[in-house]
Protein backbone atom coordinates (compact mmCIF):
# COMPACT_ATOMS: atom_id res chain seq x y z
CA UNK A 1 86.58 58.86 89.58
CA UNK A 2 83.12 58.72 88.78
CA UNK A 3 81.90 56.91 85.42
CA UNK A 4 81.58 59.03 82.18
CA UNK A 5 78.31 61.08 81.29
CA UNK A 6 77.49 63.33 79.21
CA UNK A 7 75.15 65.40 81.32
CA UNK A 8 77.82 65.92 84.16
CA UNK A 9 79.44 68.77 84.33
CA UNK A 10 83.18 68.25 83.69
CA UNK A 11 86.02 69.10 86.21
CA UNK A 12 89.60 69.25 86.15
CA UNK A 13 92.41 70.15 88.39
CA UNK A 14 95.65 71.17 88.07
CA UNK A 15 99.39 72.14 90.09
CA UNK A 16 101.54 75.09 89.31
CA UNK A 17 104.14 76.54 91.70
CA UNK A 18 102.72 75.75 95.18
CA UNK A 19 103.30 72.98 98.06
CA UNK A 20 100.50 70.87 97.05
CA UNK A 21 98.68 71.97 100.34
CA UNK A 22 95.19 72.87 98.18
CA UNK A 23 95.28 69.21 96.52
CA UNK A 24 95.11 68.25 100.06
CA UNK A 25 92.48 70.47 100.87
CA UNK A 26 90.62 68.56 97.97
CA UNK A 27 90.93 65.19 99.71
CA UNK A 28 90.44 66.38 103.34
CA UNK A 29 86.56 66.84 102.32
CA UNK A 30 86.65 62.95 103.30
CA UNK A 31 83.60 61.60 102.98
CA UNK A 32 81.88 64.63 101.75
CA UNK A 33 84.38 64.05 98.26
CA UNK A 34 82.27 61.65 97.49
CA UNK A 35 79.09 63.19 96.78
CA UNK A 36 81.35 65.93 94.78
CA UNK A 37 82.50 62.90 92.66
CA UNK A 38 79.30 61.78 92.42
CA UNK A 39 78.06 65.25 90.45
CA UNK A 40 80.43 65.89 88.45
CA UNK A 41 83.01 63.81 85.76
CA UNK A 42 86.69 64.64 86.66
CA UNK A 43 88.12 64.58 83.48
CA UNK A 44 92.07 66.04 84.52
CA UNK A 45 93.94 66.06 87.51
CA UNK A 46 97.73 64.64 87.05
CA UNK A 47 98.77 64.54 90.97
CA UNK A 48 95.82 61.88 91.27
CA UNK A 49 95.39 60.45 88.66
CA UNK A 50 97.11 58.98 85.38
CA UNK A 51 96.24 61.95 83.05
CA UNK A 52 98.60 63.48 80.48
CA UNK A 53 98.80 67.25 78.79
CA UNK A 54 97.74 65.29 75.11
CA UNK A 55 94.59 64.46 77.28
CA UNK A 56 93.58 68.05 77.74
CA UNK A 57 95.31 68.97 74.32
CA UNK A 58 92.60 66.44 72.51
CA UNK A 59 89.85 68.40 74.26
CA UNK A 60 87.47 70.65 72.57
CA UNK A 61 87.65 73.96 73.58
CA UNK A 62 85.34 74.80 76.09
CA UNK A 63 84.56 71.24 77.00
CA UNK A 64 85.47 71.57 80.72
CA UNK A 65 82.99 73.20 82.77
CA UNK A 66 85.24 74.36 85.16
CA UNK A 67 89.48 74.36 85.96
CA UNK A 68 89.94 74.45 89.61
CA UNK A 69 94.10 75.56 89.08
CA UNK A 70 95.91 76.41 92.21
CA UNK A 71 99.66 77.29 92.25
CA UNK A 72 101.13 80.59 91.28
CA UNK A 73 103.14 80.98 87.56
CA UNK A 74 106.64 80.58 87.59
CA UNK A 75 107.80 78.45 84.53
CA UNK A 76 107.24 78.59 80.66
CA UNK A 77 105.40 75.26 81.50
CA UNK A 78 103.12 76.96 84.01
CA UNK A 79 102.01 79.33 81.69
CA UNK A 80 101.71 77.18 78.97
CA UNK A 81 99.64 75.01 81.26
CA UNK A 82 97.32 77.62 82.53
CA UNK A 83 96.70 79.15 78.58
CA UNK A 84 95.82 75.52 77.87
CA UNK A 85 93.04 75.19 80.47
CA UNK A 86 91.93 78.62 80.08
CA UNK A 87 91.04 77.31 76.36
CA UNK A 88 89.47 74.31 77.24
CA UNK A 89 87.86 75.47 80.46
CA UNK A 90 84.04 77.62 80.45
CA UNK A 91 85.27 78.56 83.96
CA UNK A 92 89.19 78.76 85.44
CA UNK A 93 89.03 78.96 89.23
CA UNK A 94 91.77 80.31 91.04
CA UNK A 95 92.44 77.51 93.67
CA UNK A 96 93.90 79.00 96.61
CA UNK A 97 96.70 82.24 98.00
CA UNK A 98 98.98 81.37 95.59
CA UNK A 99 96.91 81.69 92.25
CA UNK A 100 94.91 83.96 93.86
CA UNK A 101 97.62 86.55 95.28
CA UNK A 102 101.06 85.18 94.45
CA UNK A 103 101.57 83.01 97.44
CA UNK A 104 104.58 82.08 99.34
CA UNK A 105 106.83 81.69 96.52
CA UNK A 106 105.69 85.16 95.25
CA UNK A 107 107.92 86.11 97.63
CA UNK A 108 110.95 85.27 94.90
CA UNK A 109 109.97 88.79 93.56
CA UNK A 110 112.38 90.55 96.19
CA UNK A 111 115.17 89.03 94.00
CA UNK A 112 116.38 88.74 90.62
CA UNK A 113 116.57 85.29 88.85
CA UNK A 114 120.68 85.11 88.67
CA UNK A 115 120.75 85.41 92.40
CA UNK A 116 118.29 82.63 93.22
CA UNK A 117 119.75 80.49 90.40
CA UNK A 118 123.27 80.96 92.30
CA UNK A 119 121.68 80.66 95.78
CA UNK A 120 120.21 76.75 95.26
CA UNK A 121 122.61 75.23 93.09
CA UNK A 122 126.25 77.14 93.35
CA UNK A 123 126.01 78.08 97.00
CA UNK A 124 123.94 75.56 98.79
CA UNK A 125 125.08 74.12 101.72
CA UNK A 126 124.43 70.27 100.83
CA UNK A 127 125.98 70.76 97.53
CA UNK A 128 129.78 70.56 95.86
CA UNK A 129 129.15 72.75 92.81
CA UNK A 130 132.67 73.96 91.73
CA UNK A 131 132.37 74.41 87.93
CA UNK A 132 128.89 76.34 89.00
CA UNK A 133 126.83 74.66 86.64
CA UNK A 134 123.33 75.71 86.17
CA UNK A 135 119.93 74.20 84.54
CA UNK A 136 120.11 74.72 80.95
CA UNK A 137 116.37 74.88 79.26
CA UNK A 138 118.02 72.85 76.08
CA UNK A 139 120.64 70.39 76.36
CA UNK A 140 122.14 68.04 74.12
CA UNK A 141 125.10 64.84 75.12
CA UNK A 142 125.62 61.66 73.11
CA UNK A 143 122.75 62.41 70.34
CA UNK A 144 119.75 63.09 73.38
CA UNK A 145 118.37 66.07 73.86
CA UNK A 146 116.63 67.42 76.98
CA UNK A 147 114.14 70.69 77.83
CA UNK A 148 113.41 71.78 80.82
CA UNK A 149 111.05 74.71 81.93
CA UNK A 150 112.14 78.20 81.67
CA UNK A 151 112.42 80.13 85.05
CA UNK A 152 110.21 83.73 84.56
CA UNK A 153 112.04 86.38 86.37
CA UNK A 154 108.54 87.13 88.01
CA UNK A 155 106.13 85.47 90.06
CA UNK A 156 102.50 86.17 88.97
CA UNK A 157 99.38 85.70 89.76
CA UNK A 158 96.91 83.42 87.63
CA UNK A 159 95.01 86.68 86.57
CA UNK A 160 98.28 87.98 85.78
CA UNK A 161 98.30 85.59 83.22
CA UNK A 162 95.23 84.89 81.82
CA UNK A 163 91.11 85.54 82.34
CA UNK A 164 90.28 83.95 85.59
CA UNK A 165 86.40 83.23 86.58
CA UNK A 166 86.57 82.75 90.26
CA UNK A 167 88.85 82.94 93.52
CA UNK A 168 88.96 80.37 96.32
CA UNK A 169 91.12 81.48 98.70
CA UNK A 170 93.56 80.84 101.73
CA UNK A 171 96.90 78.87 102.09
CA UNK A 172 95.54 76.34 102.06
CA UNK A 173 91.71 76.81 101.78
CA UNK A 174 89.90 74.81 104.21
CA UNK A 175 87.05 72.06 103.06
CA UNK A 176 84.43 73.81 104.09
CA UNK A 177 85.72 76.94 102.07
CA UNK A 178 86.16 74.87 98.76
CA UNK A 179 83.39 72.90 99.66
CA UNK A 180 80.88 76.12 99.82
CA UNK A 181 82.71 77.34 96.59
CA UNK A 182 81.97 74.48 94.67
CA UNK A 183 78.15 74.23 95.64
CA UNK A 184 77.79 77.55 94.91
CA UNK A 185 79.47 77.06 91.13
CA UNK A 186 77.60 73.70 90.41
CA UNK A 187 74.50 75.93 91.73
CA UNK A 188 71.75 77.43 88.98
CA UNK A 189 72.81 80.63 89.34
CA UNK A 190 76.87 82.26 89.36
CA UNK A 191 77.79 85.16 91.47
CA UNK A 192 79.44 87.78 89.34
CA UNK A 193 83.06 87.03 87.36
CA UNK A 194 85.70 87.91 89.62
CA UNK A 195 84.26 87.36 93.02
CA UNK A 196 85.92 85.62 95.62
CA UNK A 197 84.27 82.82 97.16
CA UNK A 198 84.02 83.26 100.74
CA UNK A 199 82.87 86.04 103.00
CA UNK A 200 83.59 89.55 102.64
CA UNK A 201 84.28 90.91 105.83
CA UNK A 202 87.53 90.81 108.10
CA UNK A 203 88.67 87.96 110.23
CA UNK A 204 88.02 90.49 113.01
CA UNK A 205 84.43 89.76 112.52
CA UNK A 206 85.02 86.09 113.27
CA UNK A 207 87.44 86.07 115.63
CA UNK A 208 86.21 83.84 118.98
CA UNK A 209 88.47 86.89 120.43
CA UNK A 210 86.63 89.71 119.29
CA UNK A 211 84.91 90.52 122.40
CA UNK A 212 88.46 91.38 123.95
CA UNK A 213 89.77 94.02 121.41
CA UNK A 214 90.02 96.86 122.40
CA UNK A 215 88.38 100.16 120.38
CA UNK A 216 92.25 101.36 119.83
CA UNK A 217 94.66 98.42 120.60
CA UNK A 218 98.18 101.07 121.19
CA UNK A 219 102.03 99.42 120.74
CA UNK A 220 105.16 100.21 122.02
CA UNK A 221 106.75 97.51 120.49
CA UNK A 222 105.72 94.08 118.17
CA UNK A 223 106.29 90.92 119.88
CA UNK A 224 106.56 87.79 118.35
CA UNK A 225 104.75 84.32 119.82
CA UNK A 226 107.71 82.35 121.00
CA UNK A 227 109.10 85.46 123.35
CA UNK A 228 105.55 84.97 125.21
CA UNK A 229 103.40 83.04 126.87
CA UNK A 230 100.18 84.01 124.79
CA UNK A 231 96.91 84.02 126.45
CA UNK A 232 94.61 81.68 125.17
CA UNK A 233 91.56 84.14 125.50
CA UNK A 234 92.52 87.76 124.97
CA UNK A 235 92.80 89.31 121.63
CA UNK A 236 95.95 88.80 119.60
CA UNK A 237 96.74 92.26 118.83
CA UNK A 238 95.90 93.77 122.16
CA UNK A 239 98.80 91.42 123.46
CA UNK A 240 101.56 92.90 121.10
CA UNK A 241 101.65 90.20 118.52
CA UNK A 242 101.54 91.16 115.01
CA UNK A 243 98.14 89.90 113.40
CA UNK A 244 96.59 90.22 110.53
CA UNK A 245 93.08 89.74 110.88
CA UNK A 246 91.85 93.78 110.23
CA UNK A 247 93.20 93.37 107.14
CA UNK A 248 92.37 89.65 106.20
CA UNK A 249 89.38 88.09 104.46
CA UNK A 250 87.28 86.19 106.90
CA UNK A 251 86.01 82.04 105.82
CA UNK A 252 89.32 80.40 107.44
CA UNK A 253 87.05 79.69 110.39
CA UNK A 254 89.88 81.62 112.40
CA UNK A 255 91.86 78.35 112.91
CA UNK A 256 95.54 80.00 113.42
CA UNK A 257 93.63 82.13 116.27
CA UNK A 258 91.65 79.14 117.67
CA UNK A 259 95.23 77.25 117.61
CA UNK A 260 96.87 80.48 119.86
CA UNK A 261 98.38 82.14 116.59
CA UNK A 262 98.24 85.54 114.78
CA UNK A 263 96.62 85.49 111.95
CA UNK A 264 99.32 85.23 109.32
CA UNK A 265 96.50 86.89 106.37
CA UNK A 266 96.46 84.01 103.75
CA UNK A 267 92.88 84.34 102.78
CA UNK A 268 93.97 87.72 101.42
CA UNK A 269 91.90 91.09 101.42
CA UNK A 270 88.40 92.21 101.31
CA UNK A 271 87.11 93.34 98.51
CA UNK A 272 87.05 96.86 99.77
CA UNK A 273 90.81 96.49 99.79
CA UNK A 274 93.51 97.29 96.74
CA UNK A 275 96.39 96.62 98.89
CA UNK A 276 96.26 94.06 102.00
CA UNK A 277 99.87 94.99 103.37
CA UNK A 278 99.39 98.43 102.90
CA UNK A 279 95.91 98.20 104.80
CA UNK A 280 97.56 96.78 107.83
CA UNK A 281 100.57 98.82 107.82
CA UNK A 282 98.18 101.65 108.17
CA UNK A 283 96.35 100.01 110.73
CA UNK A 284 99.62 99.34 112.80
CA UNK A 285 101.04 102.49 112.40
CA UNK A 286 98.31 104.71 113.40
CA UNK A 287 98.34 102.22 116.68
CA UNK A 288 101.53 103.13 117.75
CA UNK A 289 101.77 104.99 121.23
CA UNK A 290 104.76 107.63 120.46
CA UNK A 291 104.56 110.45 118.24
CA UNK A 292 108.32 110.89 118.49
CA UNK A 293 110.09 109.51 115.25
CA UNK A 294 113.11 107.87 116.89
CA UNK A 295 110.49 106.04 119.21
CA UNK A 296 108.32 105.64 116.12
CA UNK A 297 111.36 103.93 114.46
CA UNK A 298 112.25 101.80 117.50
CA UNK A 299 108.62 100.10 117.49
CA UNK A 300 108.88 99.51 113.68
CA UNK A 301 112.22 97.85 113.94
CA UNK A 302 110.53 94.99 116.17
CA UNK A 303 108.62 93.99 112.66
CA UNK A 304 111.77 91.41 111.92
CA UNK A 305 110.30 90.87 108.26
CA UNK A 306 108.17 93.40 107.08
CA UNK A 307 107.43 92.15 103.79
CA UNK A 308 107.52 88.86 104.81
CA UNK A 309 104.89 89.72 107.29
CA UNK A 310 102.44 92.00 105.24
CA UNK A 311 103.03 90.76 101.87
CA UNK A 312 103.77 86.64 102.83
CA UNK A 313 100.75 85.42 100.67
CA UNK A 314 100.47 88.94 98.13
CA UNK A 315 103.59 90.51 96.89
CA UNK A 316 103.13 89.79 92.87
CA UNK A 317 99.23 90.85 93.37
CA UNK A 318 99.89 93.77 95.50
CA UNK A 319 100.74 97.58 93.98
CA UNK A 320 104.46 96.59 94.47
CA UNK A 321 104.59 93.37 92.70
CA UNK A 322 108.29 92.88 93.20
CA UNK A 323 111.63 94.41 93.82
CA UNK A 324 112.50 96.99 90.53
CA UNK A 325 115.42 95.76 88.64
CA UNK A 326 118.65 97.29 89.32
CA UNK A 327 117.66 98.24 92.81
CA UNK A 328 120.58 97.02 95.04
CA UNK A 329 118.90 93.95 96.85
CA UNK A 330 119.11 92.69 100.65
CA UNK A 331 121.39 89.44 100.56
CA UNK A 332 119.17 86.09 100.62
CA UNK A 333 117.93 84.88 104.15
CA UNK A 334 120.89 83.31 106.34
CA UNK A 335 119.90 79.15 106.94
């Protein structure tokens, strides 16, 4: 950490419901961290450093210059966390799919609370839970008392919760992504509140593949990577495989691509687009060969997972958000 001064801006960083992948992203600038450090005091950022919530709590309001906070909101903690930084902070940047869109464990919105709750510690295969005893937020034995966290019933987004600045995207961003993002914000002049910060264009437009799409890729059914042997050089889609670069925010460099992958849509939508599973579900559909609805139905059915697949990184900041209450729900996923 850099030594104390008044004239650096001050930065802090902190972890809400994610894998920790964008802290890594933080360190994997290697040496290039180090001129960061050197511009800037980094005054919180727990899964680093020794730093406490009385730390931030003793802060004046406003005395951050900017909150880099990745992680979606799942606990009473989590939001109590992100309110507190939002106080302190000047800017709060969304760090990242998950605070940006939800994330992977946005994905917790296709089922209610109970039936999670009952899924990882009644029914778990590792676990003996007869008396099917579940976290309690307060609990009291022997004259101690313990809190934990309340579990929300709904995943949200950081904007969901409270005013965000900025949006660095992808799961998890790359270096260069945050890297660019932070030059830009330590820059003399801010792009507008709310933008995202990376390019605004589809992956399509990067793609090393681009050259072999087709004008109107057409499908008679979805294949998935391991059933193939996936050509190194021709476009993704135009071999059956189910990416999601039309409908996916370009700045990722295209690495799933470059590494013989589809495009799995992390870095989320343009800005041109409301709804980034509904923008490639329209794409798809409209590129399927048959106009006869059985046949129609027979191509769709190869999609194993469709939410999983459209909505992997955006279901809580997408126009469904989540499964409605009292809707009868699929069971969980088998192990």
């Amino acid at each position: 950490m850099s030594d104390k001064s008044p004239d650096k801006p001050k930065v802090a960083f902190y972890w809400c419901a994610s894998c920790g992948g964008c802290e890594e992203a933080v360190v994997d600038l290697a040496e290039a961290i180090l001129d960061v450090v050197a511009k800037v005091d980094i005054v919180f950022w727990p899964v680093a450093m020794d730093f406490k919530r009385k730390d931030v709590e003793s802060m004046a309001d406003g005395s951050i210059t900017a909150t880099f906070l990745n992680g979606a909101i799942r606990t009473s903690e989590q939001e109590s966390m992100a309110r507190l930084l939002r106080s302190k902070s000047q800017l709060l940047v969304a760090l990242g799919a998950c605070s940006h869109l939800g994330g992977i464990p946005g994905l917790a919105n296709l089922f209610d609370r109970a039936s999670l709750m009952q899924e990882v510690y009644v029914h778990p295969p590792s676990t003996i839970n007869a008396e099917g005893t579940l976290p309690q937020t307060h609990y009291q034995d022997n004259g101690h008392s313990v809190e934990l966290p309340a579990l929300h019933e709904t995943v949200r987004s950081l904007d969901q919760v409270v005013d965000v600045d900025y949006y660095i995207p992808g799961c998890p961003p790359t270096p260069k992504t945050f890297l660019a993002a932070v030059q830009i914000l330590l820059g003399s002049e801010l792009p507008v509140k709310g933008t995202v910060l990376a390019p605004d264009c589809a992956l399509c437009d990067e793609c090393p593949r681009k050259d072999t799409k087709p004008e109107k890729p057409v499908f008679t059914e979805f294949k998935r990577p391991q059933q193939m042997l996936v050509d190194e050089e021709k476009c993704l889609l135009a071999q059956g495989l189910l990416c999601m670069g039309p409908g996916t925010r370009s700045g990722c460099e295209a690495l799933c691509v470059r590494g013989n992958m589809p495009c799995s849509g992390c870095y989320g939508p343009t800005s041109r687009v409301r709804d980034q599973g509904a923008k490639i579900l329209s794409c798809l559909a409209s590129l399927v060969e048959s106009k006869d609805e059985a046949e129609i139905d027979r191509v769709l059915s190869t999609i194993p997972d469709p939410v999983g697949t459209f909505y992997r990184y955006g279901l809580p900041g997408s126009l469904l958000r989540r499964k409605k209450p009292g809707v009868r729900q699929a069971p969980l996923p088998s192990r």
